[in-house]
Protein backbone atom coordinates (compact mmCIF):
# COMPACT_ATOMS: atom_id res chain seq x y z
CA UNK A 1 -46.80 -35.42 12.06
CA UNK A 2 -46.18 -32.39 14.32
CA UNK A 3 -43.47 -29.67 13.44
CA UNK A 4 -41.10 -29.15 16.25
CA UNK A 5 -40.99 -25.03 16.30
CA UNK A 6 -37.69 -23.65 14.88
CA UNK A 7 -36.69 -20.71 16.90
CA UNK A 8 -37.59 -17.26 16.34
CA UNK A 9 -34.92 -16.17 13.34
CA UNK A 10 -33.32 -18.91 12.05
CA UNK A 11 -36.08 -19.40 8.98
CA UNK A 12 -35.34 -15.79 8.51
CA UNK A 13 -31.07 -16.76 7.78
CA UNK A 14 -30.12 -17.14 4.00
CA UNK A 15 -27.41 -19.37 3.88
CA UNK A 16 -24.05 -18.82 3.26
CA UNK A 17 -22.31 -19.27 -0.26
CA UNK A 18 -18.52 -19.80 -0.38
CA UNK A 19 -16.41 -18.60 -2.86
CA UNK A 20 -16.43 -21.10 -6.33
CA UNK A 21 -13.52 -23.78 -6.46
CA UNK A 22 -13.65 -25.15 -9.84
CA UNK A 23 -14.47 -24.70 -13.35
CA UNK A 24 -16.23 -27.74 -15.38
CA UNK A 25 -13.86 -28.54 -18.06
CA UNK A 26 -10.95 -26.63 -16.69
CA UNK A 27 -7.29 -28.12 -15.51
CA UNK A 28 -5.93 -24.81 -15.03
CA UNK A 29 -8.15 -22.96 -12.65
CA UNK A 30 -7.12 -20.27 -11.01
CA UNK A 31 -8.95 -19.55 -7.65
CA UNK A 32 -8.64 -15.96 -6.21
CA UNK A 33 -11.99 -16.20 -4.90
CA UNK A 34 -11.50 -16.72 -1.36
CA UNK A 35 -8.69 -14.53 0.12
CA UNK A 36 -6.32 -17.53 0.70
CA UNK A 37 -2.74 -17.44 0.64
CA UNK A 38 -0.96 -17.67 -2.67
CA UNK A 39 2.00 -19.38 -0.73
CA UNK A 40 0.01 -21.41 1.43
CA UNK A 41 0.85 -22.69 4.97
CA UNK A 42 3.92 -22.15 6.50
CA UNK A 43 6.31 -25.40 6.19
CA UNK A 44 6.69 -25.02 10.18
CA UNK A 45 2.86 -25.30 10.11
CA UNK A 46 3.08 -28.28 7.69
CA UNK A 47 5.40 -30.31 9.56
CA UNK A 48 3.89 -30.01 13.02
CA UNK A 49 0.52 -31.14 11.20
CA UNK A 50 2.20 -33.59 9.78
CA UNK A 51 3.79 -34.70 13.38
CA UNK A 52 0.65 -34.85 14.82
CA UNK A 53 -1.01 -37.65 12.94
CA UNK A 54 0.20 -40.06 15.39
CA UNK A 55 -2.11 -38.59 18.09
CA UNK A 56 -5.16 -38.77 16.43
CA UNK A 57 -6.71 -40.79 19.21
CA UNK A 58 -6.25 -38.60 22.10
CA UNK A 59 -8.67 -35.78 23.52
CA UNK A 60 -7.26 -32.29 23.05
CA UNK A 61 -6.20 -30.14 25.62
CA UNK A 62 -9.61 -28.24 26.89
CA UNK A 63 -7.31 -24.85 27.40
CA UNK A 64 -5.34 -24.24 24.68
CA UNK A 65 -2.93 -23.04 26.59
CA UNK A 66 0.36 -23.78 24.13
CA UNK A 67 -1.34 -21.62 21.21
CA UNK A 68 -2.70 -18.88 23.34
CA UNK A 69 0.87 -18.42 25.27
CA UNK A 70 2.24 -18.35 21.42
CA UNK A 71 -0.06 -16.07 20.41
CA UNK A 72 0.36 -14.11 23.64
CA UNK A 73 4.16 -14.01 22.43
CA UNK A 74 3.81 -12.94 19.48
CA UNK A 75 1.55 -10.13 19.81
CA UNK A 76 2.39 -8.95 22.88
CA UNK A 77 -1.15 -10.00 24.77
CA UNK A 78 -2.03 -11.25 28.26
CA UNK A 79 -2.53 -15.14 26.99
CA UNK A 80 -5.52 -15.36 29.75
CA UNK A 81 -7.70 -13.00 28.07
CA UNK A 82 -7.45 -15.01 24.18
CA UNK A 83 -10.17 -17.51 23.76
CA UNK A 84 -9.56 -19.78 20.41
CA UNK A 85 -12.25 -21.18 17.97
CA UNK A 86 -13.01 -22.58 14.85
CA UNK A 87 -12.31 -19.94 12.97
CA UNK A 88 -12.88 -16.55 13.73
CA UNK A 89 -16.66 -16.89 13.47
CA UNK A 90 -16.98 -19.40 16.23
CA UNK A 91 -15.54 -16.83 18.14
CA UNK A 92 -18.50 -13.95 16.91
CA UNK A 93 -20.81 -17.24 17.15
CA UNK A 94 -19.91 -16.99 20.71
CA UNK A 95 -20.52 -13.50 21.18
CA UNK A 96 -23.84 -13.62 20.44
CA UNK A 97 -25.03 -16.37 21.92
CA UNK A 98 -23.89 -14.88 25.24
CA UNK A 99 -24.85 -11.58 24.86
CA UNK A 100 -27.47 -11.06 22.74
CA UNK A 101 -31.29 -12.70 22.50
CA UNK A 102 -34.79 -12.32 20.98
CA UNK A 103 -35.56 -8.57 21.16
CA UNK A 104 -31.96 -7.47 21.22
CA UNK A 105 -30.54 -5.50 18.02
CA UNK A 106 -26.99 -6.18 16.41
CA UNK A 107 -25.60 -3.46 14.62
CA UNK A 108 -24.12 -4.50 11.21
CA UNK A 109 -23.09 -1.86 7.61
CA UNK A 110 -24.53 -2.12 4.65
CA UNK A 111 -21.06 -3.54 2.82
CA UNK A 112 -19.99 -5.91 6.30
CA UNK A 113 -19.33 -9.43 6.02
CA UNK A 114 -22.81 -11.12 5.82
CA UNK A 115 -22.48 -13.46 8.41
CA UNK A 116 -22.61 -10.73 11.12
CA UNK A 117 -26.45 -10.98 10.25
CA UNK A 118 -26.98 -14.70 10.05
CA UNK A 119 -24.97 -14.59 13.63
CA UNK A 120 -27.67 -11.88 14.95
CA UNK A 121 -30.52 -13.88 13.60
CA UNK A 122 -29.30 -17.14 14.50
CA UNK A 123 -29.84 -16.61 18.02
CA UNK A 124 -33.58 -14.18 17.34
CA UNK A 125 -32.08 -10.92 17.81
CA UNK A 126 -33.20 -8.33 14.69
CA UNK A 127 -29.85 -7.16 12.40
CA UNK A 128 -29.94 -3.65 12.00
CA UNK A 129 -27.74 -2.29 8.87
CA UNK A 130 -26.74 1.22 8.91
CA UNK A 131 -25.44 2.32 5.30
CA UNK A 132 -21.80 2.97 4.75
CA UNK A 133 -20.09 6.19 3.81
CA UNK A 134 -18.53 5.52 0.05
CA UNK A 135 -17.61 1.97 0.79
CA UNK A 136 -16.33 2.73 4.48
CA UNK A 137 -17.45 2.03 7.94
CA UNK A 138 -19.67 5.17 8.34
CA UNK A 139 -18.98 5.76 12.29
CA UNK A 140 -21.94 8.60 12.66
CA UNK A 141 -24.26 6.20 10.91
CA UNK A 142 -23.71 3.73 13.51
CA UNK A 143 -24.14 5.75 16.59
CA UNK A 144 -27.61 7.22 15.18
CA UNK A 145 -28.60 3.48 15.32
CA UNK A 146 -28.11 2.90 18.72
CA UNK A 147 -30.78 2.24 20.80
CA UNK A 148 -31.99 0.83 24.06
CA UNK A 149 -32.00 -2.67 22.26
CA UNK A 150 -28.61 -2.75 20.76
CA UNK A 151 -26.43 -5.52 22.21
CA UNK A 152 -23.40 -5.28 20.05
CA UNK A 153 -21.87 -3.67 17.04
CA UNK A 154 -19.81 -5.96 14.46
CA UNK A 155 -17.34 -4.32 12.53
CA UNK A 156 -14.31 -5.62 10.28
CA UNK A 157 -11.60 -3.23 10.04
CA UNK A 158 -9.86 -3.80 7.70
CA UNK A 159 -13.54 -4.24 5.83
CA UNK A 160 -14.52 -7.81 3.58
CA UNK A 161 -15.35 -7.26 0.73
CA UNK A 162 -14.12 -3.24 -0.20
CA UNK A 163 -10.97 -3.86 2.13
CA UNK A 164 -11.19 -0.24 3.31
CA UNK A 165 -10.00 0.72 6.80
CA UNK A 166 -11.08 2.79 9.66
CA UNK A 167 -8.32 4.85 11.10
CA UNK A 168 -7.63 4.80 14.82
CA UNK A 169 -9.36 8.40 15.58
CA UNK A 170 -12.51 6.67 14.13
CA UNK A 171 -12.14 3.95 15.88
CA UNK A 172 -11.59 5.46 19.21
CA UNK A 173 -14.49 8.41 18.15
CA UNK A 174 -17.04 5.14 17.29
CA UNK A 175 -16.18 3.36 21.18
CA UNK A 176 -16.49 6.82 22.80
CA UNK A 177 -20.27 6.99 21.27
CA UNK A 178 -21.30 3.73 22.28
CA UNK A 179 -23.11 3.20 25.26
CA UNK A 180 -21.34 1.03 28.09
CA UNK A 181 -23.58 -2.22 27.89
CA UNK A 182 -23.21 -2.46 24.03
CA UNK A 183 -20.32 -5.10 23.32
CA UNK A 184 -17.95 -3.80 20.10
CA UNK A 185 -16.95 -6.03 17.96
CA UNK A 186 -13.43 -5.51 15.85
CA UNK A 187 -13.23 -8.23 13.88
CA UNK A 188 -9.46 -8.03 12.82
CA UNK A 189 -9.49 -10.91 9.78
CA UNK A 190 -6.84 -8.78 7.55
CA UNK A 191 -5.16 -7.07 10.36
CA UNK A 192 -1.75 -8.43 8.78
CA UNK A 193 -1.93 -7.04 5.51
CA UNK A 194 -2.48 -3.38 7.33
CA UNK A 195 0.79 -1.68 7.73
CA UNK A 196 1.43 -0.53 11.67
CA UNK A 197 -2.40 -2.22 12.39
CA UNK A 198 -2.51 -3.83 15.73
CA UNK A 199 -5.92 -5.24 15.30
CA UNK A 200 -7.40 -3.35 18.00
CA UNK A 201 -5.57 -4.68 20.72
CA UNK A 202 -4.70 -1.77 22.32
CA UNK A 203 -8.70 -0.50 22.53
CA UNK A 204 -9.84 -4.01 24.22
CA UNK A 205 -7.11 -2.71 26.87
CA UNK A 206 -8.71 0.97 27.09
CA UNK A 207 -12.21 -0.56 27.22
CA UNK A 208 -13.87 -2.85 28.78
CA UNK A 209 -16.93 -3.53 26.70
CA UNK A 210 -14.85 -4.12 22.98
CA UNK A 211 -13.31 -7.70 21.92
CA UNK A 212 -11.16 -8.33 18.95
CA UNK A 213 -11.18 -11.00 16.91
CA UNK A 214 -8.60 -12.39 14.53
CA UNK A 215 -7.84 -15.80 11.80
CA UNK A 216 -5.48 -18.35 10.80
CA UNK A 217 -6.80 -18.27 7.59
CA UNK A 218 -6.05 -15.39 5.88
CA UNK A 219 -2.10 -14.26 6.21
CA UNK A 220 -1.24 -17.54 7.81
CA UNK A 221 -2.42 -20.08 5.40
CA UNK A 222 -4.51 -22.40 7.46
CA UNK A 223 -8.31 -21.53 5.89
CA UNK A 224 -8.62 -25.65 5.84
CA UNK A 225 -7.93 -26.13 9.23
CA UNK A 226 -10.46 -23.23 10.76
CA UNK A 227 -8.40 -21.77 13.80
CA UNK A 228 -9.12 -18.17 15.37
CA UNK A 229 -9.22 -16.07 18.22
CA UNK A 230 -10.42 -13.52 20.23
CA UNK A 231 -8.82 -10.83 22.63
CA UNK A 232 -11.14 -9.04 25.05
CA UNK A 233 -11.25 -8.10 28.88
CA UNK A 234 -10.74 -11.18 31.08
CA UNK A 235 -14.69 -10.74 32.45
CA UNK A 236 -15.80 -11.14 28.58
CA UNK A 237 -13.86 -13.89 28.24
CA UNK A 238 -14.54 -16.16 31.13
CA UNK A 239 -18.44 -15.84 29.74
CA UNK A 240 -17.55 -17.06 26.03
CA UNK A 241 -15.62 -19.99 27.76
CA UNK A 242 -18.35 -21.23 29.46
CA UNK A 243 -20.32 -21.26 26.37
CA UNK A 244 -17.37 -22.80 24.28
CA UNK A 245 -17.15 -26.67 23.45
CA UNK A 246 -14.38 -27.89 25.74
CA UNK A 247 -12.37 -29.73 22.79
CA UNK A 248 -13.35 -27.39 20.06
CA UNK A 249 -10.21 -27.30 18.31
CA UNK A 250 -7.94 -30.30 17.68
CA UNK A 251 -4.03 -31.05 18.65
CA UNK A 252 -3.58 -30.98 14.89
CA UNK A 253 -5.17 -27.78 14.26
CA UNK A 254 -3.62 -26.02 17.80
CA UNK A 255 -0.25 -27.46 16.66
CA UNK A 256 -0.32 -26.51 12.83
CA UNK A 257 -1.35 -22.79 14.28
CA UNK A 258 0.96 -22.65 16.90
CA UNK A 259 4.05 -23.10 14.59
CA UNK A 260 2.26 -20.81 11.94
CA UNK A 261 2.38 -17.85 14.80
CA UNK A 262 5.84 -18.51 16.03
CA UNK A 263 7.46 -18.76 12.04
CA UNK A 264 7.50 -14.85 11.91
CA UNK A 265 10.12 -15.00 9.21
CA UNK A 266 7.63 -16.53 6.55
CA UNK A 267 4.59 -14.65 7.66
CA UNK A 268 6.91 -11.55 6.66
CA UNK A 269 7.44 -12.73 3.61
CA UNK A 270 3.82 -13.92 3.10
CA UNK A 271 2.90 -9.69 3.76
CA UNK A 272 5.42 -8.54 1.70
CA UNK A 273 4.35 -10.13 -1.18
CA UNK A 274 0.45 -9.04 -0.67
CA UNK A 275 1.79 -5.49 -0.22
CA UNK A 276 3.99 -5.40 -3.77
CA UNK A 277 1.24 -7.40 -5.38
CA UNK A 278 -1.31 -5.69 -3.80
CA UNK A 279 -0.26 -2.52 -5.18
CA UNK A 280 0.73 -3.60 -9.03
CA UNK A 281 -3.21 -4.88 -9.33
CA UNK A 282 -4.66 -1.77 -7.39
CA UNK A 283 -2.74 0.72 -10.14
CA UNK A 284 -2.96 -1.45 -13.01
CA UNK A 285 -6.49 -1.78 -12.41
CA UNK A 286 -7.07 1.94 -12.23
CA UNK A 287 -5.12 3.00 -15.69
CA UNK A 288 -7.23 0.61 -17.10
CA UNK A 289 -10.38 2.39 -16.13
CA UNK A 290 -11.21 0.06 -13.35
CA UNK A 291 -12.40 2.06 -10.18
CA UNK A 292 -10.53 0.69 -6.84
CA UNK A 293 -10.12 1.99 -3.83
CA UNK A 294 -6.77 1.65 -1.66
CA UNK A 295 -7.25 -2.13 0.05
CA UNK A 296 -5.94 -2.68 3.81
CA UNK A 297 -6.43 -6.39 2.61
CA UNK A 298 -4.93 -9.16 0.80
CA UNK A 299 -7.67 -8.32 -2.26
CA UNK A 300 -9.11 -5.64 -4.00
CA UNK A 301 -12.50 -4.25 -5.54
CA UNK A 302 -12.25 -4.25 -9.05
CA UNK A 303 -15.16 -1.32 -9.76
CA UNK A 304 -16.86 -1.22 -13.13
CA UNK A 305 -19.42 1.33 -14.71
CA UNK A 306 -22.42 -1.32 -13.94
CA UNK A 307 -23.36 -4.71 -13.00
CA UNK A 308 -23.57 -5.71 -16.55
CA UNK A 309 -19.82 -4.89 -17.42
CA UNK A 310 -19.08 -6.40 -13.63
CA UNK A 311 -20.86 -9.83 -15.18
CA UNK A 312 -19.00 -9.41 -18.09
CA UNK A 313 -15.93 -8.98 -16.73
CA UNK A 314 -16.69 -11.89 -14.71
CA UNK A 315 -17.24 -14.33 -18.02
CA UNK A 316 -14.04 -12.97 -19.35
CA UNK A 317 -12.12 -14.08 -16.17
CA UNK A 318 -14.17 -17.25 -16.22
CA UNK A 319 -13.05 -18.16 -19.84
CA UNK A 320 -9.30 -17.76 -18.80
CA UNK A 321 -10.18 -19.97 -16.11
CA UNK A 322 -9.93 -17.44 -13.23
CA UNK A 323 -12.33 -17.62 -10.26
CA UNK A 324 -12.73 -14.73 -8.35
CA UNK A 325 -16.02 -12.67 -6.13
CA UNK A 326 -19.15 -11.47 -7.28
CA UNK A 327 -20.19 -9.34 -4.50
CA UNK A 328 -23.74 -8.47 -5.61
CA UNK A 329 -25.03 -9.62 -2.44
CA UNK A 330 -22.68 -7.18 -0.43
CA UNK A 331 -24.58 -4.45 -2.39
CA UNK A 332 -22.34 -4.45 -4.75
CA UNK A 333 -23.52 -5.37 -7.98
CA UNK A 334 -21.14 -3.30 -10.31
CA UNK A 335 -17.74 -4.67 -8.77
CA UNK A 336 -15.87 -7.93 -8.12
CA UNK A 337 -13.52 -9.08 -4.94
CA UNK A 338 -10.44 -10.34 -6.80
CA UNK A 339 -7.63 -12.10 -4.60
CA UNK A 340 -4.21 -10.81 -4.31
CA UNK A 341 -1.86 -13.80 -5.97
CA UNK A 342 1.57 -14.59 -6.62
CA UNK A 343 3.51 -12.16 -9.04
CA UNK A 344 2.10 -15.62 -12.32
CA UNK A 345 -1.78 -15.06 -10.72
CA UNK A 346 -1.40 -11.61 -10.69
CA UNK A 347 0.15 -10.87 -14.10
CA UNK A 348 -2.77 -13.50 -15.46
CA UNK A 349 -5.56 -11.34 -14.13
CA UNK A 350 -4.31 -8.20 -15.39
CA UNK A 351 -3.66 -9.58 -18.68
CA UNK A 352 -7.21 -10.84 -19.26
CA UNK A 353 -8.79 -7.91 -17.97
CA UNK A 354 -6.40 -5.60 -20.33
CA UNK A 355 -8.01 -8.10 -22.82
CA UNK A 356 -11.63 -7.69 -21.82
CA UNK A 357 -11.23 -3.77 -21.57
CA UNK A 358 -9.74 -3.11 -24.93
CA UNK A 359 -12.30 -5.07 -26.28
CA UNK A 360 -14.39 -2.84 -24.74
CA UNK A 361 -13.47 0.21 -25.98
CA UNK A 362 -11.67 1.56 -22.80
């Protein structure tokens, strides 16, 4: 039998691998391996889910035109110029597929979220990873890559899996670099958890050839229902919309997300907590003898002296029955991505770790 040919790339994609769930034998797990939130959803969120259970039957609306006016709102943006997907990386899924191609180049760093090359290769354009500058965005790296092929640039500020951040000046100096036909790409996942951060909103207004993108499922609480968006000039956007399933998202999952943007109060409190936490864990860590830099994020990278103490350190939190990152495929071997919990999750971590460093010596 004949072999329809795959396109040019996709052989070429190793899959993705989520963040572990569960722990054979264990009732007690405690899962800090995927940057969710400790409090969950918000009960606004819950409740309009909840409400629209009775609907199940009907089409969506094709516009999403209540979440994007709430989001709009919210964040102070023109509503027609948001497109929403499933998740955030339908949204980059998007991006590529309209403006990038076989021969095209998509810039990505050596520590960025490893989709951005599945994304790239997914359509046959050629990834091209520029190292990073002591776990950070390096922004002169990435303009010495540029060339006549590059389509787009993927970024996330604040950065998954180190959770460092580039500062606006880099930002700005990185866009100024770029040539005009190369599409930037902020992708704005953890833009909550950074203090003052607008998630680049205020450089897709400036420029014409950047789009943001942002989640539901981080700071909001809604990684089961996949809901995200993007912010970019209106002449970007009408070309992602005509690429863009007309009922992509649900009524339940436009509904859970719309209340989630409008309950400010409990998205405050959500941040608040990931700051205080956030903090405790990052100096805790650090007396211990734990390297970790400052995290714009709702984690932190737990740094050890090698990748065999990082796999040890691993077993230990294992044992206790606490799931967290190995990041060895980020190119970083010797660390691990541990979520930011509640004040229990947090004080659980740092105890077994205390535990697994005395032991060592430290």
């Amino acid at each position: 039998m004949t072999q329809t040919p795959v396109q040019p790339g996709i052989m070429d994609i190793a899959l993705y691998v989520s963040g572990e769930s569960t722990l054979a034998g264990r009732a007690d797990v405690l899962k800090l391996s995927s940057n969710e939130n400790p409090l969950g959803p918000s009960p606004a969120a819950q409740e309009a889910f909840r409400r629209a259970a009775g609907d199940l039957h009907r089409y969506p609306a094709t516009d999403h035109a209540g979440l994007r006016a709430a989001i709009g709102q919210v964040h102070g943006l023109d509503p027609d110029r948001i497109i929403c997907g499933v998740g955030s990386d339908e949204v980059l899924q998007f991006v590529v597929q309209a403006f990038a191609g076989p021969g095209d180049e998509v810039i990505t760093t050596q520590h960025g979220f490893s989709m951005y090359p599945i994304l790239a290769r997914m359509v046959g354009a050629t990834p091209v990873t520029v190292p990073e500058d002591t776990r950070r965005v390096d922004v002169d790296a990435i303009l010495a890559a540029v060339t006549v092929r590059t389509r787009v640039v993927f970024i996330a500020n604040p950065a998954n899996p180190t959770g460092t951040m580039l500062g606006a000046d880099e930002l700005q100096r990185l866009i100024d670099g770029l040539p005009p036909q190369v599409l930037f790409v902020h992708d704005g996942a953890y833009t909550e958890f950074a203090e003052g951060f607008d998630g680049g909103a205020s450089l897709v207004d400036r420029h014409p050839n950047v789009i943001m993108t942002r989640t539901f499922s981080k700071a909001y609480g809604l990684g089961g229902l996949r809901v995200g968006w993007g912010y970019a000039a209106r002449e970007v956007i009408d070309v992602l919309n005509r690429i863009r399933q007309p009922f992509n998202l649900s009524d339940a999952q436009m509904d859970a997300a719309r209340a989630a943007v409008l309950d400010r109060d409990f998205t405050t409190r959500c941040i608040a907590l990931n700051a205080r936490m956030r903090d405790r864990m990052r100096q805790s860590l650090i007396q211990m003898g734990i390297g970790c830099d400052e995290s714009h994020a709702n984690f932190v990278l737990a740094r050890f002296d090698g990748p065999d103490t990082a796999a040890a350190a691993d077993a230990a939190l294992r044992a206790d029955g606490i799931l967290v990152r190995r990041v060895g495929g980020y190119g970083l071997p010797d660390a691990l991505r541990i979520t930011v919990g509640d004040e229990d999750a947090v004080t659980r971590v740092l105890d077994c770790l205390g535990r697994f460093m005395q032991g060592r010596g430290q």
